[in-house]
PDB file of N, CA and C in Angstrom:
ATOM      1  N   UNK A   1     107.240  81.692 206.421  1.00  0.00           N
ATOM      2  CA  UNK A   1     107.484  80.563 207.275  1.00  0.00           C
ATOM      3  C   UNK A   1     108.833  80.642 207.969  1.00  0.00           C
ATOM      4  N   UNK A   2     109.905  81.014 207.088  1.00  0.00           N
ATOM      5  CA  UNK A   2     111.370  80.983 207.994  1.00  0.00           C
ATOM      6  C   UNK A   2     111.452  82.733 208.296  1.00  0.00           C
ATOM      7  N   UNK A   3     111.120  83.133 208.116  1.00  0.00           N
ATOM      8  CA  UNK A   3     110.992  84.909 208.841  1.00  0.00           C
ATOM      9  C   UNK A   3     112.087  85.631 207.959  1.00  0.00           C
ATOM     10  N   UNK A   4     112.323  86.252 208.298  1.00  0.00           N
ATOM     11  CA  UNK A   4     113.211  87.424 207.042  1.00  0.00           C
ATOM     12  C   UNK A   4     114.834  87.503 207.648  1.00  0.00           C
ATOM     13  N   UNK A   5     115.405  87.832 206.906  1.00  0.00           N
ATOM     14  CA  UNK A   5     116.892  88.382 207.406  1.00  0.00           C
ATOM     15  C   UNK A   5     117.182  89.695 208.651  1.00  0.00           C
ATOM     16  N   UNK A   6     115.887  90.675 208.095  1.00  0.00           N
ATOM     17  CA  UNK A   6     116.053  92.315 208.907  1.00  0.00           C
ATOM     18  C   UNK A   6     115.665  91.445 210.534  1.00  0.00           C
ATOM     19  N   UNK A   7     114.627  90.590 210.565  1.00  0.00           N
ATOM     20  CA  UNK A   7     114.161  90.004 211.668  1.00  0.00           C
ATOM     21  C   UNK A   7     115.426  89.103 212.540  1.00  0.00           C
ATOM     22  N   UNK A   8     115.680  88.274 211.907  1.00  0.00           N
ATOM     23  CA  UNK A   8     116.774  87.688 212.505  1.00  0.00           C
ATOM     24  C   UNK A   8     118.186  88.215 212.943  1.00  0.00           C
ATOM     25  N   UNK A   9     118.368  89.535 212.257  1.00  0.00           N
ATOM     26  CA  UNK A   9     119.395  90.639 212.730  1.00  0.00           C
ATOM     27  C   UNK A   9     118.503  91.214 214.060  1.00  0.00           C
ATOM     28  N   UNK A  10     117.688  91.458 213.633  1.00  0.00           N
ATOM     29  CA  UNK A  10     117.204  92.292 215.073  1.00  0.00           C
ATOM     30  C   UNK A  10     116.865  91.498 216.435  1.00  0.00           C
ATOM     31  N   UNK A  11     116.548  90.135 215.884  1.00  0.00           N
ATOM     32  CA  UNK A  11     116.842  88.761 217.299  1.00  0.00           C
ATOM     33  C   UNK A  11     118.450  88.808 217.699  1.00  0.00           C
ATOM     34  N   UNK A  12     119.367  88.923 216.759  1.00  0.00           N
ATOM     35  CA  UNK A  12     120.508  88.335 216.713  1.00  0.00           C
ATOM     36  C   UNK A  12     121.018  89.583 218.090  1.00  0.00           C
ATOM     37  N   UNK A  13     120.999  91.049 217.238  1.00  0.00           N
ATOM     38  CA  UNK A  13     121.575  91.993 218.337  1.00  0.00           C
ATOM     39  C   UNK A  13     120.480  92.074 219.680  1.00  0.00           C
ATOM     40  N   UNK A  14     119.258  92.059 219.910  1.00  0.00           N
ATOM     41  CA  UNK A  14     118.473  91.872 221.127  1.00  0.00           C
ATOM     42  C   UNK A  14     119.059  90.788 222.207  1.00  0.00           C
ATOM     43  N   UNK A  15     119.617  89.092 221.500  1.00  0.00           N
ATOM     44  CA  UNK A  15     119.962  88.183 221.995  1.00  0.00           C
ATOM     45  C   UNK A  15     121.488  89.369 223.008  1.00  0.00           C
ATOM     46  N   UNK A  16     121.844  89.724 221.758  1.00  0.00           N
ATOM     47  CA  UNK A  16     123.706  90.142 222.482  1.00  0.00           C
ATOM     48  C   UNK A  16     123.171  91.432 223.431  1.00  0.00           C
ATOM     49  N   UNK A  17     122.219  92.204 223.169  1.00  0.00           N
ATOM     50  CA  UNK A  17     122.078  92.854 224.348  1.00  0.00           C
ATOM     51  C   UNK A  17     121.469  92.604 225.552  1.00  0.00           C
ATOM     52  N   UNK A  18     120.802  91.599 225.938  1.00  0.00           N
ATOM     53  CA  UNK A  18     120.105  90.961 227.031  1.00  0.00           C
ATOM     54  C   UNK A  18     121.238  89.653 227.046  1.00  0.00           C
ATOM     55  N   UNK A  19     122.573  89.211 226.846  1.00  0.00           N
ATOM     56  CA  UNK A  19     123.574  88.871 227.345  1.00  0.00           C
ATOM     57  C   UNK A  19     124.302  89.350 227.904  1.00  0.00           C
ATOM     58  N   UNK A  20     124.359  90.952 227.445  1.00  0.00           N
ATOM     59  CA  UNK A  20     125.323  92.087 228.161  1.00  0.00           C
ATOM     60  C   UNK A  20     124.939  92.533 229.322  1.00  0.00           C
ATOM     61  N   UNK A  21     123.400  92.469 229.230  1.00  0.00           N
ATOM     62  CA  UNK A  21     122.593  92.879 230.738  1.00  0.00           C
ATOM     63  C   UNK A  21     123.171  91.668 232.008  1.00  0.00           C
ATOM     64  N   UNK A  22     123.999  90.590 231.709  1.00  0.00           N
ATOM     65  CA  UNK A  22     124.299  90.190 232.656  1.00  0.00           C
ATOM     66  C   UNK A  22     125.737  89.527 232.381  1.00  0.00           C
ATOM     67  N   UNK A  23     126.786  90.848 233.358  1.00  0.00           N
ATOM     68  CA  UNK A  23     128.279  90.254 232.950  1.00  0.00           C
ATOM     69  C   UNK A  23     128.572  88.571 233.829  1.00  0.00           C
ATOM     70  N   UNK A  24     127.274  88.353 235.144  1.00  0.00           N
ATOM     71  CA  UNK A  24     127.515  86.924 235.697  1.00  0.00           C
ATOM     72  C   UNK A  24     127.264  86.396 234.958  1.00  0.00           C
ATOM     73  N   UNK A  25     126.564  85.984 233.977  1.00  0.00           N
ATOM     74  CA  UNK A  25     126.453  84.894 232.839  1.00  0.00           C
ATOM     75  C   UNK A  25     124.720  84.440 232.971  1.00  0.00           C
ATOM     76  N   UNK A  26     124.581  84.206 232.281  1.00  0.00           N
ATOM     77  CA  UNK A  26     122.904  83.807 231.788  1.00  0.00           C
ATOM     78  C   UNK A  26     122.796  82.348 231.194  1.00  0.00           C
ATOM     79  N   UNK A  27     121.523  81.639 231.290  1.00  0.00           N
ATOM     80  CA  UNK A  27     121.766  80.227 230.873  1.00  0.00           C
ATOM     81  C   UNK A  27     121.025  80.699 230.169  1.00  0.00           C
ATOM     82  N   UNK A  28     120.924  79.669 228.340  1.00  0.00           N
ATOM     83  CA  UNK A  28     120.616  79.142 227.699  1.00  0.00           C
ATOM     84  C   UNK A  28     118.947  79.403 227.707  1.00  0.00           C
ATOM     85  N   UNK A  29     118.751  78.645 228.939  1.00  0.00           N
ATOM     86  CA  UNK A  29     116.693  78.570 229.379  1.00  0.00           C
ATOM     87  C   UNK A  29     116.436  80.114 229.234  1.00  0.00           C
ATOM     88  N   UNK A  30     117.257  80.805 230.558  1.00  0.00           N
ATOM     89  CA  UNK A  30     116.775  82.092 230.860  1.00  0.00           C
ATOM     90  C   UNK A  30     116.888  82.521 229.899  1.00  0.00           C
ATOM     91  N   UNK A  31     117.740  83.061 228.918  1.00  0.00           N
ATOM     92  CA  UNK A  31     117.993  83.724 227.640  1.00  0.00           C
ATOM     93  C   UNK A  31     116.789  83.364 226.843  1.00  0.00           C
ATOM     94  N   UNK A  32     116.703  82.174 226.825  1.00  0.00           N
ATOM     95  CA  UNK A  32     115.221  81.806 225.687  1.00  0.00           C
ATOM     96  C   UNK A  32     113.791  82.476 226.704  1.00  0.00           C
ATOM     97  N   UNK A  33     113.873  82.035 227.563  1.00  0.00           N
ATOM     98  CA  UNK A  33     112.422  82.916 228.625  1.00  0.00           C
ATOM     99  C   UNK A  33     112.255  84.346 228.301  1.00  0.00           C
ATOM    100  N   UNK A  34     113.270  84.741 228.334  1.00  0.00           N
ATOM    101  CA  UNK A  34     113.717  86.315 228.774  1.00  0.00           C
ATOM    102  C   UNK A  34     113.259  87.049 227.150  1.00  0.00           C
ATOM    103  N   UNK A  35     113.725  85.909 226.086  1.00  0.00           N
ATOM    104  CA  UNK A  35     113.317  86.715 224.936  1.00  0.00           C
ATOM    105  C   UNK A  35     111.885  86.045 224.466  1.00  0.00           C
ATOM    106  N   UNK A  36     111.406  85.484 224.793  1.00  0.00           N
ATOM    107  CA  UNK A  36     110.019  84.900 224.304  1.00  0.00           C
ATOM    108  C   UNK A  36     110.272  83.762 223.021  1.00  0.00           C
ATOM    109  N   UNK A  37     111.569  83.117 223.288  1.00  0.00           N
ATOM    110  CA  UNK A  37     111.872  82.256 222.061  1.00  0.00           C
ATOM    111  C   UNK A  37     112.037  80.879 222.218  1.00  0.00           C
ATOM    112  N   UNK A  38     112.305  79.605 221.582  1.00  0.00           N
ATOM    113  CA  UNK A  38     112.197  78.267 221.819  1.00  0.00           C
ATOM    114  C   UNK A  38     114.151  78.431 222.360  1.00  0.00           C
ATOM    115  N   UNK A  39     114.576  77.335 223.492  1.00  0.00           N
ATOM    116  CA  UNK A  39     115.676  77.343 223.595  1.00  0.00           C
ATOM    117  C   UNK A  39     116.412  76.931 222.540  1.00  0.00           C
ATOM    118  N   UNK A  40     115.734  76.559 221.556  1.00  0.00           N
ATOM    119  CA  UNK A  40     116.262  75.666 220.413  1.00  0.00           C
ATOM    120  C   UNK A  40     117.073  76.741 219.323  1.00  0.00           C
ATOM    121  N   UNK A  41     116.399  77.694 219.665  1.00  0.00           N
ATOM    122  CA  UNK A  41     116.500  78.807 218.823  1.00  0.00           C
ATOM    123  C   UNK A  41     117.789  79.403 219.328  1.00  0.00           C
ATOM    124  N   UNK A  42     118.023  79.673 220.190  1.00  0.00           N
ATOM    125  CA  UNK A  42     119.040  80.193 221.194  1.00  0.00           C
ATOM    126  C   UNK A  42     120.088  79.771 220.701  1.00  0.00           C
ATOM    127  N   UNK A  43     119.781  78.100 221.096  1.00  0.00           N
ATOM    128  CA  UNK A  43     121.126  77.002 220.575  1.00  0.00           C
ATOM    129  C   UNK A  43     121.417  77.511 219.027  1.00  0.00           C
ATOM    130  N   UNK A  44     120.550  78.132 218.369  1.00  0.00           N
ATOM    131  CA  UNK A  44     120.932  77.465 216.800  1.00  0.00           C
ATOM    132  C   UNK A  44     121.365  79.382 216.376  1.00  0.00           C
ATOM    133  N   UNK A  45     121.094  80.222 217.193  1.00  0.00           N
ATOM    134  CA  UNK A  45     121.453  81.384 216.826  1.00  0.00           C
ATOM    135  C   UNK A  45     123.177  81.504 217.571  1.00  0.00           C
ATOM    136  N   UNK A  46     123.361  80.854 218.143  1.00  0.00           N
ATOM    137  CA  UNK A  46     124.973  81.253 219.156  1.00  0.00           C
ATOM    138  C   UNK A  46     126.160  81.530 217.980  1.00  0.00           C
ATOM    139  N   UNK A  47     125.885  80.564 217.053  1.00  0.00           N
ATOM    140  CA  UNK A  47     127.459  80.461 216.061  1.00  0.00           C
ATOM    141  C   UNK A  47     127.101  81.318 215.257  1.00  0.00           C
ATOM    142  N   UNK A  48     125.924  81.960 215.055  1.00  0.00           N
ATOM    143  CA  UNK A  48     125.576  83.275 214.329  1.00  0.00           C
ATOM    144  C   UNK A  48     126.113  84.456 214.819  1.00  0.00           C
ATOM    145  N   UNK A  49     126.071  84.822 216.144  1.00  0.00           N
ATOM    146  CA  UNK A  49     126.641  85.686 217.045  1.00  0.00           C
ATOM    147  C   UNK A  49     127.972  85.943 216.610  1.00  0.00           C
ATOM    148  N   UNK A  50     128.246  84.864 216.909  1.00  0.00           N
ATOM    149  CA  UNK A  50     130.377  84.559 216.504  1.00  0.00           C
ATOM    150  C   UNK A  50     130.543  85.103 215.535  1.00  0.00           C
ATOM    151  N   UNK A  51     129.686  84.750 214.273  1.00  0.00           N
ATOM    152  CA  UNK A  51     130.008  85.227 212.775  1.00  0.00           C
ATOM    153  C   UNK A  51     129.923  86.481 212.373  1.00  0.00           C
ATOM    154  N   UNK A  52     129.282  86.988 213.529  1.00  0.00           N
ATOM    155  CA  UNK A  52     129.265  88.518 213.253  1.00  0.00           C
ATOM    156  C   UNK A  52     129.913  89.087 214.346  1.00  0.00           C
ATOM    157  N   UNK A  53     130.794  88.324 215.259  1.00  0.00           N
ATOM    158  CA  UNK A  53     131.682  89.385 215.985  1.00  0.00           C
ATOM    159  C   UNK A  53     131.340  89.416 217.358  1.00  0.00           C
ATOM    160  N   UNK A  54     130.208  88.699 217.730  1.00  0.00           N
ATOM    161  CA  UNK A  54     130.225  89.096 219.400  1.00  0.00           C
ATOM    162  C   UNK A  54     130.350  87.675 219.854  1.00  0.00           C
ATOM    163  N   UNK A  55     131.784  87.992 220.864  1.00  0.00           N
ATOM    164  CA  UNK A  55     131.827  86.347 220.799  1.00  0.00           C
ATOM    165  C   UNK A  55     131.472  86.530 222.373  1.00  0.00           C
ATOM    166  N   UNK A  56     131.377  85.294 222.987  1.00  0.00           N
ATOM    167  CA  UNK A  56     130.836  84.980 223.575  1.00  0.00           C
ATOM    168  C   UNK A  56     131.421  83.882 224.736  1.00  0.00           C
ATOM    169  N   UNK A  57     131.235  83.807 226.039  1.00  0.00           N
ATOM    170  CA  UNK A  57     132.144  82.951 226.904  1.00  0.00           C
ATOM    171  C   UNK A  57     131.192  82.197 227.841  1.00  0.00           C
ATOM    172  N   UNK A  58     131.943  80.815 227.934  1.00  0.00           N
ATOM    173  CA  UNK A  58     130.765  80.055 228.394  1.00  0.00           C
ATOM    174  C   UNK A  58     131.677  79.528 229.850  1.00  0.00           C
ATOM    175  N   UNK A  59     130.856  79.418 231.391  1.00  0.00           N
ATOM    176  CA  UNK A  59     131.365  79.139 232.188  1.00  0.00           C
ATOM    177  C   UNK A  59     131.081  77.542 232.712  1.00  0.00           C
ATOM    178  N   UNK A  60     131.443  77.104 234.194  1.00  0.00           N
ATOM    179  CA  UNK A  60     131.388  75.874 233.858  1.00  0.00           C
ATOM    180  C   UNK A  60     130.081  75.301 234.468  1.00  0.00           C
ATOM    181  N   UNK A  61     129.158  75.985 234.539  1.00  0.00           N
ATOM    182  CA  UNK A  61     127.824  76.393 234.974  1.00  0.00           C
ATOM    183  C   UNK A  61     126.755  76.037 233.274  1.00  0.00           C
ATOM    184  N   UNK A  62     127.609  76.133 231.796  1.00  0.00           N
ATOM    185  CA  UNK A  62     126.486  76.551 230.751  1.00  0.00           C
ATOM    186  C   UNK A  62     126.710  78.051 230.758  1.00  0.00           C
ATOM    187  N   UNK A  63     126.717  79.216 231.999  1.00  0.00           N
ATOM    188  CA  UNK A  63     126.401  80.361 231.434  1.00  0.00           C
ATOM    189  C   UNK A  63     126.818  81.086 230.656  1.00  0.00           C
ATOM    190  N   UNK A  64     126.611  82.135 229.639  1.00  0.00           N
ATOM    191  CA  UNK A  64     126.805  83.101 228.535  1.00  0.00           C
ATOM    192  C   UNK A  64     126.923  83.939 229.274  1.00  0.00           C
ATOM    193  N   UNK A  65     128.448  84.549 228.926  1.00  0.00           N
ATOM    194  CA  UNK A  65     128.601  86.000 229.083  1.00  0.00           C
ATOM    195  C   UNK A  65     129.485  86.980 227.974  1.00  0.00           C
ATOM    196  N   UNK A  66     129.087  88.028 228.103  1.00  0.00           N
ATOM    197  CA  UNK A  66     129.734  88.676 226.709  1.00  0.00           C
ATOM    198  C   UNK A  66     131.515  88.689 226.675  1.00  0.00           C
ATOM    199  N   UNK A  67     131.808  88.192 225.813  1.00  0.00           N
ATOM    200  CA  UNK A  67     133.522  88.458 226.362  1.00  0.00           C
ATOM    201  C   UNK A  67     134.106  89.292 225.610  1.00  0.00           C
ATOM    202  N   UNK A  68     133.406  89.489 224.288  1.00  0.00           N
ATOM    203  CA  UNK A  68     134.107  90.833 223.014  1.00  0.00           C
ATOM    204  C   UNK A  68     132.710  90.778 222.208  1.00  0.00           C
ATOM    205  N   UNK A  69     132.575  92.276 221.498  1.00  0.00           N
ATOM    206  CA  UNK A  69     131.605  92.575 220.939  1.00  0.00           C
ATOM    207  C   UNK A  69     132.468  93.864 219.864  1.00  0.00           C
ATOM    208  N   UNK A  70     132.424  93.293 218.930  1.00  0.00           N
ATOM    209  CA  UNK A  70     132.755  94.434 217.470  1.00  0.00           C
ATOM    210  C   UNK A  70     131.950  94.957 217.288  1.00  0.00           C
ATOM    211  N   UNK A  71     131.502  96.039 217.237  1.00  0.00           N
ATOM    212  CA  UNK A  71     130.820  97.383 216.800  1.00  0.00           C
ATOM    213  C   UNK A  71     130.864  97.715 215.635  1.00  0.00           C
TER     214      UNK A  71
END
């Protein structure tokens, strides 16, 4: 029912690489379209991102763009 950990790592880095595909910034919607996911999901994966290092910059538009990514 809540999906696995290996799964949600592999949403987590897909999310940060289809953010990187656009250094203009991406909204929220598109990001959820783009990956086949609820925007809700989006919202609730972002501070996950952070916690593992790819942070993230928001313009005054909403959009996501990558601003640092630890490897």
């Amino acid at each position: 029912m809540f999906g696995n950990k290996q799964a949600k790592r592999e949403r987590l880095e897909y999310m940060a690489d289809v953010i990187e595909q656009y250094p203009q910034g991406i909204s929220q919607s598109k990001l959820a379209r783009r990956m086949g996911i609820p925007r809700s999901t989006v919202k609730r994966d972002l501070p996950t991102l952070e916690q593992a290092g790819i942070l993230l910059a928001e313009d005054e538009r909403g959009r996501l763009s990558m601003f640092k990514r630890k490897r």
